[in-house]
N, C-alpha and C. Protein backbone atom coordinates (compact mmCIF):
# COMPACT_ATOMS: atom_id res chain seq x y z
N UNK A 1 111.91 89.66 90.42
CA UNK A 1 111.56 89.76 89.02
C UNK A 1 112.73 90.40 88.28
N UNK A 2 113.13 89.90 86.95
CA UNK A 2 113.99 90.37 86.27
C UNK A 2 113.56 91.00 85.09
N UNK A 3 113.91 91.67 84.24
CA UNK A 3 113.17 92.11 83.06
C UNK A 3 113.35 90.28 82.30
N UNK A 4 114.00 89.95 81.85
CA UNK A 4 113.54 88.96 81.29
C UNK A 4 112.04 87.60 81.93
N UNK A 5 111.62 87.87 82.92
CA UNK A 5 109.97 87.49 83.44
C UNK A 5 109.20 88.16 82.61
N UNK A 6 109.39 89.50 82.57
CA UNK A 6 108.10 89.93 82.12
C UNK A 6 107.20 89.86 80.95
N UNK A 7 107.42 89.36 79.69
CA UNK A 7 107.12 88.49 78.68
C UNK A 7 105.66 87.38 79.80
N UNK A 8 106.01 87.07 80.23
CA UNK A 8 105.25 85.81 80.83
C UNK A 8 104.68 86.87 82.15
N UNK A 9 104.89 87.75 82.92
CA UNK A 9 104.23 87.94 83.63
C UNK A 9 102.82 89.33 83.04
N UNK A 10 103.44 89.92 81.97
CA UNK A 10 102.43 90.44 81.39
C UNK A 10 101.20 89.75 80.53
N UNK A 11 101.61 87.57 80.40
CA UNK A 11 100.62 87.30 79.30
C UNK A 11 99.30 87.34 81.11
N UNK A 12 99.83 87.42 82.25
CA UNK A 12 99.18 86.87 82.98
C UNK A 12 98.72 88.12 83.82
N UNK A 13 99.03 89.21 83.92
CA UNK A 13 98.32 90.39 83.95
C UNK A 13 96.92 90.93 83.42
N UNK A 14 97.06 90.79 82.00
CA UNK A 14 96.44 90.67 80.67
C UNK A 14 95.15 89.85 80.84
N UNK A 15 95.85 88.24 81.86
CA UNK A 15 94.43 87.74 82.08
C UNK A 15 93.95 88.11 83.16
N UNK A 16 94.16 88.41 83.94
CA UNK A 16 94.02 88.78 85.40
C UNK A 16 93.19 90.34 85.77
N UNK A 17 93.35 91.37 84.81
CA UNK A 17 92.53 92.86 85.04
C UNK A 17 92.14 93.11 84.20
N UNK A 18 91.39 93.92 84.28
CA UNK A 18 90.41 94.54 83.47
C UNK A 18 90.98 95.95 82.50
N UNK A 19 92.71 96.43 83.63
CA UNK A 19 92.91 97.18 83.12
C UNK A 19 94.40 97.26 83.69
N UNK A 20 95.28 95.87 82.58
CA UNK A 20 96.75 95.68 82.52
C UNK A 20 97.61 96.62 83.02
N UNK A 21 98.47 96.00 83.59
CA UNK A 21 100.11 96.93 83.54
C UNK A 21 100.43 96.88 82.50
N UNK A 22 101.18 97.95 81.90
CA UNK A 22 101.96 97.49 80.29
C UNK A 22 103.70 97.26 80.79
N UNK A 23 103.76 96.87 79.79
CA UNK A 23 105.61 96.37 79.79
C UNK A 23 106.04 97.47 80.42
N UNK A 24 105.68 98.76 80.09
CA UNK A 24 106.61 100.13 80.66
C UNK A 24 106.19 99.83 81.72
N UNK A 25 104.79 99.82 82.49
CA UNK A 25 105.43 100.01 83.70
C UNK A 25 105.78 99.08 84.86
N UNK A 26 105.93 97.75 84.15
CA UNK A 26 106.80 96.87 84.56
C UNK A 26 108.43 97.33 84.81
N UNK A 27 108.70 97.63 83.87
CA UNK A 27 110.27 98.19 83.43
C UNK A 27 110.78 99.08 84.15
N UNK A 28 109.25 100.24 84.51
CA UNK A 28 109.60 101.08 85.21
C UNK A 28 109.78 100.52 86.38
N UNK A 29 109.20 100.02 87.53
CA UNK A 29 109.29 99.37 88.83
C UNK A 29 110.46 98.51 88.94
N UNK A 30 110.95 97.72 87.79
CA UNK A 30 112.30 97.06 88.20
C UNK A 30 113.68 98.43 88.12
N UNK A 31 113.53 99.58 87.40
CA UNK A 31 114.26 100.51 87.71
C UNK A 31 114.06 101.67 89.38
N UNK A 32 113.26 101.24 89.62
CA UNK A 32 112.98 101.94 91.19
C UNK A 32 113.59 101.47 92.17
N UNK A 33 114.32 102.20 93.03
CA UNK A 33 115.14 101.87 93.98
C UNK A 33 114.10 101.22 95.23
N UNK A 34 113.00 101.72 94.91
CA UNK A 34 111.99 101.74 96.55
C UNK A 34 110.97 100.93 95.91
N UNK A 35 111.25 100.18 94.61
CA UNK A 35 110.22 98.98 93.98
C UNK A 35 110.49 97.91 94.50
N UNK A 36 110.37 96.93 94.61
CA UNK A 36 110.44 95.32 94.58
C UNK A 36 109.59 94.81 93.81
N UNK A 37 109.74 93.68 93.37
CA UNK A 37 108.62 92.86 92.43
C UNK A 37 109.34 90.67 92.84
N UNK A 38 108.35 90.46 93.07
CA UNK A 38 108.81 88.96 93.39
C UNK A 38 107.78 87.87 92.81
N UNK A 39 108.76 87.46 91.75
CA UNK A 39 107.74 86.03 90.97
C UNK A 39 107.88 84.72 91.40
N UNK A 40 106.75 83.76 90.88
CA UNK A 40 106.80 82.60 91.35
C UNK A 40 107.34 81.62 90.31
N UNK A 41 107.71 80.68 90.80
CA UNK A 41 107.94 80.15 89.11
C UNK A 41 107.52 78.53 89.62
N UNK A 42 107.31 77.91 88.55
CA UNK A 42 107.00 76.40 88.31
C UNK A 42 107.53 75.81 87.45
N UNK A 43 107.78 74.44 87.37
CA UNK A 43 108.92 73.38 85.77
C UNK A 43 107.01 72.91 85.43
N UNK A 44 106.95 73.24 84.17
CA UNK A 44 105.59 73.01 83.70
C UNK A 44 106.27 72.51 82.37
N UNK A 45 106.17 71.40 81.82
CA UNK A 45 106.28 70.67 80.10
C UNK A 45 107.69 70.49 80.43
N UNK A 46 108.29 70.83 81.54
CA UNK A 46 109.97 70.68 81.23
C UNK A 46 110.68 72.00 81.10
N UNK A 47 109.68 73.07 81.41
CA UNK A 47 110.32 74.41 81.08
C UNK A 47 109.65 75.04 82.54
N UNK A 48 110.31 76.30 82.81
CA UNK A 48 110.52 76.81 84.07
C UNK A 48 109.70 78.09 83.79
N UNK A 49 108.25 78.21 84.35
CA UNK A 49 107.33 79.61 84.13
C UNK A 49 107.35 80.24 85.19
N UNK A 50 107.11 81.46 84.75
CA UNK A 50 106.49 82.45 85.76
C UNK A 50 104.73 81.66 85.77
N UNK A 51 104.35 81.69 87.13
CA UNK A 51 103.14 81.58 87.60
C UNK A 51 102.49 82.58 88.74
N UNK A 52 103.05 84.04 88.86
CA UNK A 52 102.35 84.69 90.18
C UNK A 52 103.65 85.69 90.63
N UNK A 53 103.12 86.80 90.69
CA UNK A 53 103.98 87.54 91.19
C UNK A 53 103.27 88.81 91.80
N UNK A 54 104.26 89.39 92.49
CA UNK A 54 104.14 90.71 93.40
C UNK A 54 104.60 91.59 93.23
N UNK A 55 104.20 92.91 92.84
CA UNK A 55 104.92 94.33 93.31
C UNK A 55 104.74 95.00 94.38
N UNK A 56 105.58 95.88 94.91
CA UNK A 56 105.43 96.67 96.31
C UNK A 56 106.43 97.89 96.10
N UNK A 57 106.34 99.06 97.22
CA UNK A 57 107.07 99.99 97.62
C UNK A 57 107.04 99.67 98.91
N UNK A 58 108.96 99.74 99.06
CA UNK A 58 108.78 99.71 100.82
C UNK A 58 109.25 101.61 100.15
N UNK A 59 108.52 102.62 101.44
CA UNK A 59 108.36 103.65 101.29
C UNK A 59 108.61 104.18 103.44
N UNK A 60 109.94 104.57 103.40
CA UNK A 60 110.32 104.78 104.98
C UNK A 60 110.48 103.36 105.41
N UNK A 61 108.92 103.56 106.50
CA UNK A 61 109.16 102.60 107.07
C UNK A 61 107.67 101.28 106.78
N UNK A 62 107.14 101.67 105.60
CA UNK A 62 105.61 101.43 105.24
C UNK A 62 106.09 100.85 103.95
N UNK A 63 105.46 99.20 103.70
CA UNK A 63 105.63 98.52 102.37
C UNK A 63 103.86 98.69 102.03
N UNK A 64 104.06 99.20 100.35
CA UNK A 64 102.78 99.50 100.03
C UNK A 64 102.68 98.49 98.70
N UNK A 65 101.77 97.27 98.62
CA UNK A 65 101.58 96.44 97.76
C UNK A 65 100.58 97.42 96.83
N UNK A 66 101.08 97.01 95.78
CA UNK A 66 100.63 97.61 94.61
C UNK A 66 99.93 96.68 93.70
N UNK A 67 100.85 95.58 93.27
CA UNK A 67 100.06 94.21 92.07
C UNK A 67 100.35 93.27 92.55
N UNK A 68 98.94 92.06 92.44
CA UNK A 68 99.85 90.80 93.11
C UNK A 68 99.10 89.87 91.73
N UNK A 69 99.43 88.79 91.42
CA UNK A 69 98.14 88.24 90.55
C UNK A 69 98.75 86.47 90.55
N UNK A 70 98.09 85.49 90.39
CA UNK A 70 98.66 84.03 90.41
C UNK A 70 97.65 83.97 88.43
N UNK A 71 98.50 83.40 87.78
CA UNK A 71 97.84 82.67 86.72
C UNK A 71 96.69 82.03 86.80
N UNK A 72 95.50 81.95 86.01
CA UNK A 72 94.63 81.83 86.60
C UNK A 72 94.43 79.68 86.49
N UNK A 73 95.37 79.22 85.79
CA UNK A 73 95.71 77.62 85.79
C UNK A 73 95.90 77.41 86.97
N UNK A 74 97.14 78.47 87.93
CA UNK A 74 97.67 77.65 88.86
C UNK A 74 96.70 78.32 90.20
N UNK A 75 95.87 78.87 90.29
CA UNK A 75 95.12 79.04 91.32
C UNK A 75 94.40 77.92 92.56
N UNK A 76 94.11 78.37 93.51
CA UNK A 76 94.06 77.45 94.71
C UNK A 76 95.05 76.54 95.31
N UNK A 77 96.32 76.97 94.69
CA UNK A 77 97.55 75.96 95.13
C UNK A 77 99.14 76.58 95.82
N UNK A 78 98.23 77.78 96.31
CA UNK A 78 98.96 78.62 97.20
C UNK A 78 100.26 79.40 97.13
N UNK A 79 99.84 79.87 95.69
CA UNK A 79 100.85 80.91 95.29
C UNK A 79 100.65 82.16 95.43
N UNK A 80 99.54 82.82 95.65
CA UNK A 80 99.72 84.04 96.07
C UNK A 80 99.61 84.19 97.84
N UNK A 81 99.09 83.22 98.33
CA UNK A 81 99.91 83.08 99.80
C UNK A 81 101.43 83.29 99.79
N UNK A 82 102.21 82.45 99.19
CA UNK A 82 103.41 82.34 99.21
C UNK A 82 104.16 83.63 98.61
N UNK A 83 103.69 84.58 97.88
CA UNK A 83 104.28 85.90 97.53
C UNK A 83 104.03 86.64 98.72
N UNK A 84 102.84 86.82 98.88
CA UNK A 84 102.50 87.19 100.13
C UNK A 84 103.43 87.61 101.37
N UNK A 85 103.70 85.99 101.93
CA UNK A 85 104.96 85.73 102.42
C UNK A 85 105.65 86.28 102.49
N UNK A 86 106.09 86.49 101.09
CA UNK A 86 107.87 86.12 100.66
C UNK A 86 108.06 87.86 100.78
N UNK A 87 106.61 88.78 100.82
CA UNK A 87 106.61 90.42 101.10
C UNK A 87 106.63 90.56 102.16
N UNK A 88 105.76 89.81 103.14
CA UNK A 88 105.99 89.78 104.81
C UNK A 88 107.37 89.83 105.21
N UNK A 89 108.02 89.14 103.99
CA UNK A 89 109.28 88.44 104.75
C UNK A 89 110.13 89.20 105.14
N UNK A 90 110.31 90.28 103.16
CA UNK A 90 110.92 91.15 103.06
C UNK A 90 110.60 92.53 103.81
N UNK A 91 108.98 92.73 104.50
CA UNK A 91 108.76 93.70 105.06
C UNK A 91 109.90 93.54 106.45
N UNK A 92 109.61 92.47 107.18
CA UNK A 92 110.51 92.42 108.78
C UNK A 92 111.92 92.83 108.15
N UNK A 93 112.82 92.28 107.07
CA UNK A 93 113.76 92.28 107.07
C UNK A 93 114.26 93.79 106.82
N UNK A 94 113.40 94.67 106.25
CA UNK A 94 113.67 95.98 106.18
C UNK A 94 113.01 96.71 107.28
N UNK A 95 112.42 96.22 108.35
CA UNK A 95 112.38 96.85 109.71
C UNK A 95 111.09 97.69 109.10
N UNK A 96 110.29 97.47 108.17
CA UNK A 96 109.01 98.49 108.08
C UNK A 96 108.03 97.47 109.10
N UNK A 97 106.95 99.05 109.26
CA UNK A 97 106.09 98.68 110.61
C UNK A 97 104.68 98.52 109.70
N UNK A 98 104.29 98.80 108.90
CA UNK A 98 103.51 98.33 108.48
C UNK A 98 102.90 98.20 106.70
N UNK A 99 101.86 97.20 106.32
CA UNK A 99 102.13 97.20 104.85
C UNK A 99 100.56 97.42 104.49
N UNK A 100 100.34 97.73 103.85
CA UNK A 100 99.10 98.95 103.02
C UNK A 100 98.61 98.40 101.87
N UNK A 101 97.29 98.33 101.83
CA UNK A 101 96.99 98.21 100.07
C UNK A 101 96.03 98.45 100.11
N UNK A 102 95.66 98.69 98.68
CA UNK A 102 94.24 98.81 98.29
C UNK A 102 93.80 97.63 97.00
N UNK A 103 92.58 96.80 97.42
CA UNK A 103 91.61 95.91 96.80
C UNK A 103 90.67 96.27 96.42
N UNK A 104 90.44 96.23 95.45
CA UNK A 104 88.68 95.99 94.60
C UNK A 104 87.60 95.83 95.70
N UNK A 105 87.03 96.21 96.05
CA UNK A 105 85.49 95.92 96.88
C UNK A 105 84.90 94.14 96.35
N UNK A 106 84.87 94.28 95.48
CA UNK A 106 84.40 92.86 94.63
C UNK A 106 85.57 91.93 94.66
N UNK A 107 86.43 92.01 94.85
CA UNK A 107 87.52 91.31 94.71
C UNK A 107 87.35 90.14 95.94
N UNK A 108 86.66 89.87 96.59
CA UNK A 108 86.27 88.35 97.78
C UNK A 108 87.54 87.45 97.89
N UNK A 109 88.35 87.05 97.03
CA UNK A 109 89.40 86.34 97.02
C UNK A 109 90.61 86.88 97.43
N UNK A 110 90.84 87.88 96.95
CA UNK A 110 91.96 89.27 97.84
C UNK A 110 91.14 89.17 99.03
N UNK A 111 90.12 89.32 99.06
CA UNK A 111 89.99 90.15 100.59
C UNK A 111 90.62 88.80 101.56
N UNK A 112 89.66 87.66 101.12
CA UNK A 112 90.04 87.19 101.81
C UNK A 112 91.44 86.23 102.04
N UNK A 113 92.24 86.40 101.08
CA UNK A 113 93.58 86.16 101.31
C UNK A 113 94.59 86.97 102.23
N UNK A 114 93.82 88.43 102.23
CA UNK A 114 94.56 89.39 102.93
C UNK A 114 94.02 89.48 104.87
N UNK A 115 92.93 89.12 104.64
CA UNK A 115 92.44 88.65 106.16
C UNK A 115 92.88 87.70 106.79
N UNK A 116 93.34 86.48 105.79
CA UNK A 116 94.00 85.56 106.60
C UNK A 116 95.03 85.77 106.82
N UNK A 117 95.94 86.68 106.68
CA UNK A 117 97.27 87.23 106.89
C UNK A 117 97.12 88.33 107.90
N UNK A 118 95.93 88.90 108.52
CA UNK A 118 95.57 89.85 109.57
C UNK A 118 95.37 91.19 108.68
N UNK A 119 95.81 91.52 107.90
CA UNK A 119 95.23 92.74 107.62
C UNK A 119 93.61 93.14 107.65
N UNK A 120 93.40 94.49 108.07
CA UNK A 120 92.62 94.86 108.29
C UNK A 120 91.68 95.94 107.51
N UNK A 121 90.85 96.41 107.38
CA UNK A 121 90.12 97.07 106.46
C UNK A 121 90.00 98.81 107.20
N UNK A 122 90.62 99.08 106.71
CA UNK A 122 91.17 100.92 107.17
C UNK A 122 90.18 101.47 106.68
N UNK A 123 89.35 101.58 105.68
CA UNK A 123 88.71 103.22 104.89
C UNK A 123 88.42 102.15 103.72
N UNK A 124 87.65 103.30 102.89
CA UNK A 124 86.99 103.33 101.64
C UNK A 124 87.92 104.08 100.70
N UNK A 125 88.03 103.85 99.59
CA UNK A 125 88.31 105.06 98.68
C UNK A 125 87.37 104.90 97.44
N UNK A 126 86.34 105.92 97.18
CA UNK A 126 85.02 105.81 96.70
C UNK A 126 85.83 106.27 95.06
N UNK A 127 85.14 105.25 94.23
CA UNK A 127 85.86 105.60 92.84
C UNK A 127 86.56 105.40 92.26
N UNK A 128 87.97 104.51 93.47
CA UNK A 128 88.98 104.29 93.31
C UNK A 128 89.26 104.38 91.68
N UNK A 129 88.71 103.12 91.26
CA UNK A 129 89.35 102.27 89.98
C UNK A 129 88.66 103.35 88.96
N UNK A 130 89.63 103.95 88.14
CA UNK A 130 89.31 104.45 86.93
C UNK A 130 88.31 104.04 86.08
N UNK A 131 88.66 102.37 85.46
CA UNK A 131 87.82 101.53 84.88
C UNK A 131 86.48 101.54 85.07
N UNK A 132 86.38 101.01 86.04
CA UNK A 132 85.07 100.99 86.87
C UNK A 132 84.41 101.45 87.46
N UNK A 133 85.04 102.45 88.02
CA UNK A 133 84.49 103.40 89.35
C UNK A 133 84.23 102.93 90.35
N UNK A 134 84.77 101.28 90.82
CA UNK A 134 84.81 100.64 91.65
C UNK A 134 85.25 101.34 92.77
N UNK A 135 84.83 100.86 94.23
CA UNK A 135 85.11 101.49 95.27
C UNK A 135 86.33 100.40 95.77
N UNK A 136 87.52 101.35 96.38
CA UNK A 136 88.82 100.12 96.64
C UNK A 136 88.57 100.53 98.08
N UNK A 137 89.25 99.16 98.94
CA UNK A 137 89.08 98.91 100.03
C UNK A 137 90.39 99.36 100.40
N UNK A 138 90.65 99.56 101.55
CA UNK A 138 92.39 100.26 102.16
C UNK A 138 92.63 99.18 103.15
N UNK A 139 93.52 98.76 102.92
CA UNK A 139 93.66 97.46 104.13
C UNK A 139 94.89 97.56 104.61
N UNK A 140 95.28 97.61 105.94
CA UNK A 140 96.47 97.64 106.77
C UNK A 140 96.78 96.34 107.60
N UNK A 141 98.26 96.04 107.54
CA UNK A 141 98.42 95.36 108.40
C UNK A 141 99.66 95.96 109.35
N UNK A 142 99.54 95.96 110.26
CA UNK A 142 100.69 96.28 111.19
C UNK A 142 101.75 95.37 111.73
N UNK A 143 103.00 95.57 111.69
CA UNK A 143 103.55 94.83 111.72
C UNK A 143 104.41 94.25 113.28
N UNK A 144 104.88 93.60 113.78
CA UNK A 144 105.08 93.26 114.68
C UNK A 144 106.98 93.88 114.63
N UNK A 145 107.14 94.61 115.74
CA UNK A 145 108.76 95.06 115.79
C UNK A 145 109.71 93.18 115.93
């Protein structure tokens, strides 16, 4: 992700939660040394969009996904698999052992995107979500040396 994405990855944030990233702290994460952020893009009308992207901390030796979201047009056509990925990818290549997140309880489509990738369901965190008071799920995957 570059700062010039984010125009287009915030109209799709916006649709995607209940309770947005704003531009800052987009801005902020592309200034973090221990951020990553990785978008998808598509040629849609003849022009080249953002459709789906990822943030993470690799943190030691532990990548901790933070935001992932696909537009909600281009869904079921395997773009947030493919970010997914493309964090797996970057997890081996930085030698971290394992990658962490936390999901919405209600969220069925995370969960199960993240199960088919092996992660596993660690703990509860009761309350998690500010918004809601939703309970977030802790999901680990461990990674293979």
């Amino acid at each position: 992700m570059e700062n010039g994405d984010i125009e287009e990855v915030l109209k799709i944030e916006q649709r995607c939660f209940i309770s947005p990233w704003t531009r800052d702290s987009f801005e902020q994460e592309l200034d973090l040394e221990r951020s990553k952020s990785f978008v998808a893009k598509k040629t849609v009308g003849g022009q080249k969009r953002t459709i789906g992207y990822i943030s993470f901390w690799l943190v030691v030796d532990e990548i901790h996904i933070l935001n992932i979201a696909t537009h909600p047009d281009f869904r079921k056509q395997g773009i947030a698999t493919g970010l997914v990925d493309a964090c797996l990818e970057f997890s081996k290549d930085a030698c971290a052992k394992a990658v962490i997140l936390e999901v919405r309880k209600s969220n069925l489509s995370a969960l199960s995107l993240y199960e088919k990738f092996g992660f596993e369901c660690k703990g509860v965190r009761p309350g998690y979500y500010s918004d809601t008071k939703e309970d977030a799920i802790v999901m680990w995957l461990k990674l293979r040396p």
